[in-house]
C-alpha atoms as a PDB file:
ATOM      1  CA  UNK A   1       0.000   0.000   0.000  1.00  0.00           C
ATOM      2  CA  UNK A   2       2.768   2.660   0.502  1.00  0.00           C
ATOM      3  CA  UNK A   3       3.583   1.844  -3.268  1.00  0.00           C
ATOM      4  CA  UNK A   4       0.082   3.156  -4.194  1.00  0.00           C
ATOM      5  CA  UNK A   5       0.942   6.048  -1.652  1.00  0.00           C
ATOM      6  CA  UNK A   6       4.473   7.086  -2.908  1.00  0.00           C
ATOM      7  CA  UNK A   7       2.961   6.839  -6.457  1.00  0.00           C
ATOM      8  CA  UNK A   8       0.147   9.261  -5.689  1.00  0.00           C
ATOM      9  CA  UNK A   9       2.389  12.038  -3.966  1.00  0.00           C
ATOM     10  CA  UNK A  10       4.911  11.746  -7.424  1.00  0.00           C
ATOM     11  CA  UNK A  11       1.638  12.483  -9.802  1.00  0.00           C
ATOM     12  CA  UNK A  12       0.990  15.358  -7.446  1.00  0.00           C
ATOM     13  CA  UNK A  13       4.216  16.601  -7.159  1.00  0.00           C
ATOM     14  CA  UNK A  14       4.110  16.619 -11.355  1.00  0.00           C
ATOM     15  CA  UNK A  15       0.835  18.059 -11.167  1.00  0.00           C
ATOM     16  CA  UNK A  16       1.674  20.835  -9.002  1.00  0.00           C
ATOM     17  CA  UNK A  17       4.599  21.767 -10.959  1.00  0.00           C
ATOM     18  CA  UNK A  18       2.677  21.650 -14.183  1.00  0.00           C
ATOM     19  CA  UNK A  19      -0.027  23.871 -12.422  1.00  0.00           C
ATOM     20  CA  UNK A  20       2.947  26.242 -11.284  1.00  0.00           C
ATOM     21  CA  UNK A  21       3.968  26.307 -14.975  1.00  0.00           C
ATOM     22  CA  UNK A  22       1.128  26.820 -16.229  1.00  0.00           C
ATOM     23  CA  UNK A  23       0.642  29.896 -13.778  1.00  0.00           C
ATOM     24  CA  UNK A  24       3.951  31.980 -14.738  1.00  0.00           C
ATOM     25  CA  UNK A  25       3.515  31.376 -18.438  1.00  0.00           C
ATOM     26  CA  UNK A  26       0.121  32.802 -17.766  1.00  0.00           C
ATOM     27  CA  UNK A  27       1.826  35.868 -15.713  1.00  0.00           C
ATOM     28  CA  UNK A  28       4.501  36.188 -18.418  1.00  0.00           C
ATOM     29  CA  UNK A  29       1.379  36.000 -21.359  1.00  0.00           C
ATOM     30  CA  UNK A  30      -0.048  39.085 -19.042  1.00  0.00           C
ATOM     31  CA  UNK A  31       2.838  41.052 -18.770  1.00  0.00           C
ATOM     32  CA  UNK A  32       3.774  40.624 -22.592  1.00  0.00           C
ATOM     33  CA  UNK A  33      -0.359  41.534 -23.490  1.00  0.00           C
ATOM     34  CA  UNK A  34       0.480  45.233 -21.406  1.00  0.00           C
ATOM     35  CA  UNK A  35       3.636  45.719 -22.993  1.00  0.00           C
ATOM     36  CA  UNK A  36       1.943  45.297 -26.575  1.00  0.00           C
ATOM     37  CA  UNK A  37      -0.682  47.698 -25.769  1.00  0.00           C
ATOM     38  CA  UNK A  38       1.944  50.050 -24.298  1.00  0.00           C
ATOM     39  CA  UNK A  39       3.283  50.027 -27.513  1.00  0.00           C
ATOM     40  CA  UNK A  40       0.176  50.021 -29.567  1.00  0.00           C
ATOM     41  CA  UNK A  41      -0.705  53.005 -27.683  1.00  0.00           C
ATOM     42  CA  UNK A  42       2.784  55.069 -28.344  1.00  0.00           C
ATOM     43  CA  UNK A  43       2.579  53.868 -32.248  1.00  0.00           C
ATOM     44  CA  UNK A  44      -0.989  56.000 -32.031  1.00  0.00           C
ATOM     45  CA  UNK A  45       0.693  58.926 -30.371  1.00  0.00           C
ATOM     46  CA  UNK A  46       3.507  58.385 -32.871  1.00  0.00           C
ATOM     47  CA  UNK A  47       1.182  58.450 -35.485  1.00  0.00           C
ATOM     48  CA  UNK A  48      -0.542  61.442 -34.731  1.00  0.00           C
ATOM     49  CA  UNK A  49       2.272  63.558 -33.849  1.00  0.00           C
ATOM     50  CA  UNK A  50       3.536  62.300 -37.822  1.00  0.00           C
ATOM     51  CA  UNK A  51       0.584  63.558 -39.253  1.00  0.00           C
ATOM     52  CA  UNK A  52       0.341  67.034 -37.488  1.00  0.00           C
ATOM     53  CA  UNK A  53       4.470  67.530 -38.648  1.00  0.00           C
ATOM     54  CA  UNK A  54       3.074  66.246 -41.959  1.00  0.00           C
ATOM     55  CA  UNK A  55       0.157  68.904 -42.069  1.00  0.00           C
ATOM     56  CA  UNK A  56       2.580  71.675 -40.926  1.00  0.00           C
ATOM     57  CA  UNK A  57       5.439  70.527 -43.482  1.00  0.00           C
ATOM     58  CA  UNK A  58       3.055  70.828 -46.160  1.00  0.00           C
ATOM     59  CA  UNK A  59       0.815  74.188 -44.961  1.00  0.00           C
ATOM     60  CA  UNK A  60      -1.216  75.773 -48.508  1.00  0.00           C
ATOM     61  CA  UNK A  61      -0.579  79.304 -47.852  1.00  0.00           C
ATOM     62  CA  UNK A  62      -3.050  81.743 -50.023  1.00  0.00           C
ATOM     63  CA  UNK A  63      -1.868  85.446 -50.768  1.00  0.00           C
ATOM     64  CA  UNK A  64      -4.580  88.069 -50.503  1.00  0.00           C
ATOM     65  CA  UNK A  65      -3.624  90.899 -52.605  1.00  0.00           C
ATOM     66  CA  UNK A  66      -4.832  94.078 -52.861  1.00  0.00           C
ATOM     67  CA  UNK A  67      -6.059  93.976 -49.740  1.00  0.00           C
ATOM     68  CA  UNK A  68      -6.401  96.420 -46.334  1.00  0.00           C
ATOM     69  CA  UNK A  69      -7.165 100.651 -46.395  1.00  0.00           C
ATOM     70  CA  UNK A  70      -6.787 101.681 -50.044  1.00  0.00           C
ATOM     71  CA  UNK A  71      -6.408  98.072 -51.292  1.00  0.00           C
ATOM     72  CA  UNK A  72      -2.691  98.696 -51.388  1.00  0.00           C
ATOM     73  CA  UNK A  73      -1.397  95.931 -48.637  1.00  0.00           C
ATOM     74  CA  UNK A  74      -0.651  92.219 -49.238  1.00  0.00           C
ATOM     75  CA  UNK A  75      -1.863  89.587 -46.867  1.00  0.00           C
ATOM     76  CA  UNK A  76      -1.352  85.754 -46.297  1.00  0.00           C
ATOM     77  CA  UNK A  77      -3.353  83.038 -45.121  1.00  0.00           C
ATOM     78  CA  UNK A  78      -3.275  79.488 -44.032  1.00  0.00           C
ATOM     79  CA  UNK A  79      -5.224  76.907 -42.151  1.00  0.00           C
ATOM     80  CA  UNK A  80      -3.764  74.981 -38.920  1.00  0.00           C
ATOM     81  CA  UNK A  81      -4.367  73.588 -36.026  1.00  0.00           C
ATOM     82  CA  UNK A  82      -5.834  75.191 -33.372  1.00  0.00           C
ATOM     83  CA  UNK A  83      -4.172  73.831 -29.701  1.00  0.00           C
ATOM     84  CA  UNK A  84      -2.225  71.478 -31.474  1.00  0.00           C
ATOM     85  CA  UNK A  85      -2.216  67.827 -32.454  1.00  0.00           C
ATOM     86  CA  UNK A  86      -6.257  66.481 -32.605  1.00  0.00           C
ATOM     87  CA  UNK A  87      -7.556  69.690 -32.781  1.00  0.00           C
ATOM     88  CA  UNK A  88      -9.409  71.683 -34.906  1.00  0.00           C
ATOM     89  CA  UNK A  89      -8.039  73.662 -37.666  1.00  0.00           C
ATOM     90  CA  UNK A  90      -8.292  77.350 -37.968  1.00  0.00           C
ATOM     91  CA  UNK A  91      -7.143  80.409 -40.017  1.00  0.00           C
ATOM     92  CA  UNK A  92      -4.131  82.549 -39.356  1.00  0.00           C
ATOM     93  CA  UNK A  93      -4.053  85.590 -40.968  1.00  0.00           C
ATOM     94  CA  UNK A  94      -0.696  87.830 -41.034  1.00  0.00           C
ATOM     95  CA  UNK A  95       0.405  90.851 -42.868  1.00  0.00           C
ATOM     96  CA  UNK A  96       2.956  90.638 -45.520  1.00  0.00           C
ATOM     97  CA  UNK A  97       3.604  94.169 -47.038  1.00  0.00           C
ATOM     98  CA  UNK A  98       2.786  96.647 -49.252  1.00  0.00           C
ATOM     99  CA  UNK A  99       1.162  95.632 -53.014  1.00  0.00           C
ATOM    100  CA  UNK A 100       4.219  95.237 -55.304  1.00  0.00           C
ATOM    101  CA  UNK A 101       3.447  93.392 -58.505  1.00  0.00           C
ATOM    102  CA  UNK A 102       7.191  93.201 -59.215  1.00  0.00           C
ATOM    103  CA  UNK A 103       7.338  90.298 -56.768  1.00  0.00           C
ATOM    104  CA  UNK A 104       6.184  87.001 -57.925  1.00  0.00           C
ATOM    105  CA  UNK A 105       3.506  84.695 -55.788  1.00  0.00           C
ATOM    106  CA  UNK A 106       6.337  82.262 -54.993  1.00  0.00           C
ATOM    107  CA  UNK A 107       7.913  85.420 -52.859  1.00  0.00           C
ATOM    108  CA  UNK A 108       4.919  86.203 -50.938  1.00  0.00           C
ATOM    109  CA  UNK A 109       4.502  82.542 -50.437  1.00  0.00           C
ATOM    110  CA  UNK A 110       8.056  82.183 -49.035  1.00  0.00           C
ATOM    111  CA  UNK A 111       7.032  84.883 -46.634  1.00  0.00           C
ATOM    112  CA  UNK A 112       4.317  84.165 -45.787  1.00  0.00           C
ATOM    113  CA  UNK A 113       5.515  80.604 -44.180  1.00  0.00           C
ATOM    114  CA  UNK A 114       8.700  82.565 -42.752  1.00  0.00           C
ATOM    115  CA  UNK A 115       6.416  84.088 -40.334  1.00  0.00           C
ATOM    116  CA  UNK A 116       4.308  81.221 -39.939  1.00  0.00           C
ATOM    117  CA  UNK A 117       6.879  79.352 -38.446  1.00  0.00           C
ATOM    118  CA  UNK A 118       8.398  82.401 -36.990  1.00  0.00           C
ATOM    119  CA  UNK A 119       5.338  83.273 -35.191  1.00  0.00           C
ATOM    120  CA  UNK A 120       4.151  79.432 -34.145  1.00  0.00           C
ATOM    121  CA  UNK A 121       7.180  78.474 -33.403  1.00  0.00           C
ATOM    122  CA  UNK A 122       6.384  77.830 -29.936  1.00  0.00           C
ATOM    123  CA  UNK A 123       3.390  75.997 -30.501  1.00  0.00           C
ATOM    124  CA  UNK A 124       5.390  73.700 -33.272  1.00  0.00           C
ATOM    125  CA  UNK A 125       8.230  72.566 -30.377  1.00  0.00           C
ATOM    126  CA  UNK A 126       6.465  72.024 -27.400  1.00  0.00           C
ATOM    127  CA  UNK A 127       4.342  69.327 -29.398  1.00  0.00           C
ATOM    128  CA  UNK A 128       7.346  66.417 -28.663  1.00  0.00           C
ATOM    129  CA  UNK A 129       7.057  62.875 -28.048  1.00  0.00           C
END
């Protein structure tokens, strides 16, 4: 009878450490499950932050000529974003200079973006990952 006995406590000994087993690949299976959504979740952020650089790398300016008192001033226009990355867009308006027709559209383009960036700066850096 302690034959039967001895052979019982072995199968439990093998099922306990199968049941242990079991129980840290299930821990390790949890940990790996919040590192992957960790990640998923800084791939969106990533993503996002991509596609506000994106929409600021490739801002469509409009000139406004002939504009202001006595239609003799040039102003520029573009959409972007509001409070930053998410948010809505909105227009930003800024004076360029007086009317020359000398200067091509490329020039007042140029300018326009200068101070653009000049002027959002700010908002542009402290949007980091």
């Amino acid at each position: 009878m302690s034959n039967t006995i001895n052979h019982q406590k072995k199968l439990q000994k093998q099922i306990d450490k199968l049941s242990n087993i079991i129980k840290n690949n299930n821990d390790k299976v949890k940990d790996f499950q919040q590192r992957v959504k960790g990640l998923e979740e800084q791939n969106h952020t990533h993503t996002q932050l991509i596609q506000f650089y994106e929409d600021t790398l490739n801002l469509t300016p409009t000139i406004l000529y002939d504009s202001g008192r006595d239609k003799k001033y040039v102003y520029g226009k573009v959409w972007w974003f509001k409070d930053g990355v998410g948010s809505k867009k909105k227009e930003y308006r800024y004076f360029l200079g007086k009317m020359d027709k000398k200067k091509p559209k490329s020039f007042w383009k140029d300018k326009l973006l200068s101070v653009f960036y000049e002027k959002e700066k700010e908002t542009i850096e402290k949007i980091k990952p």
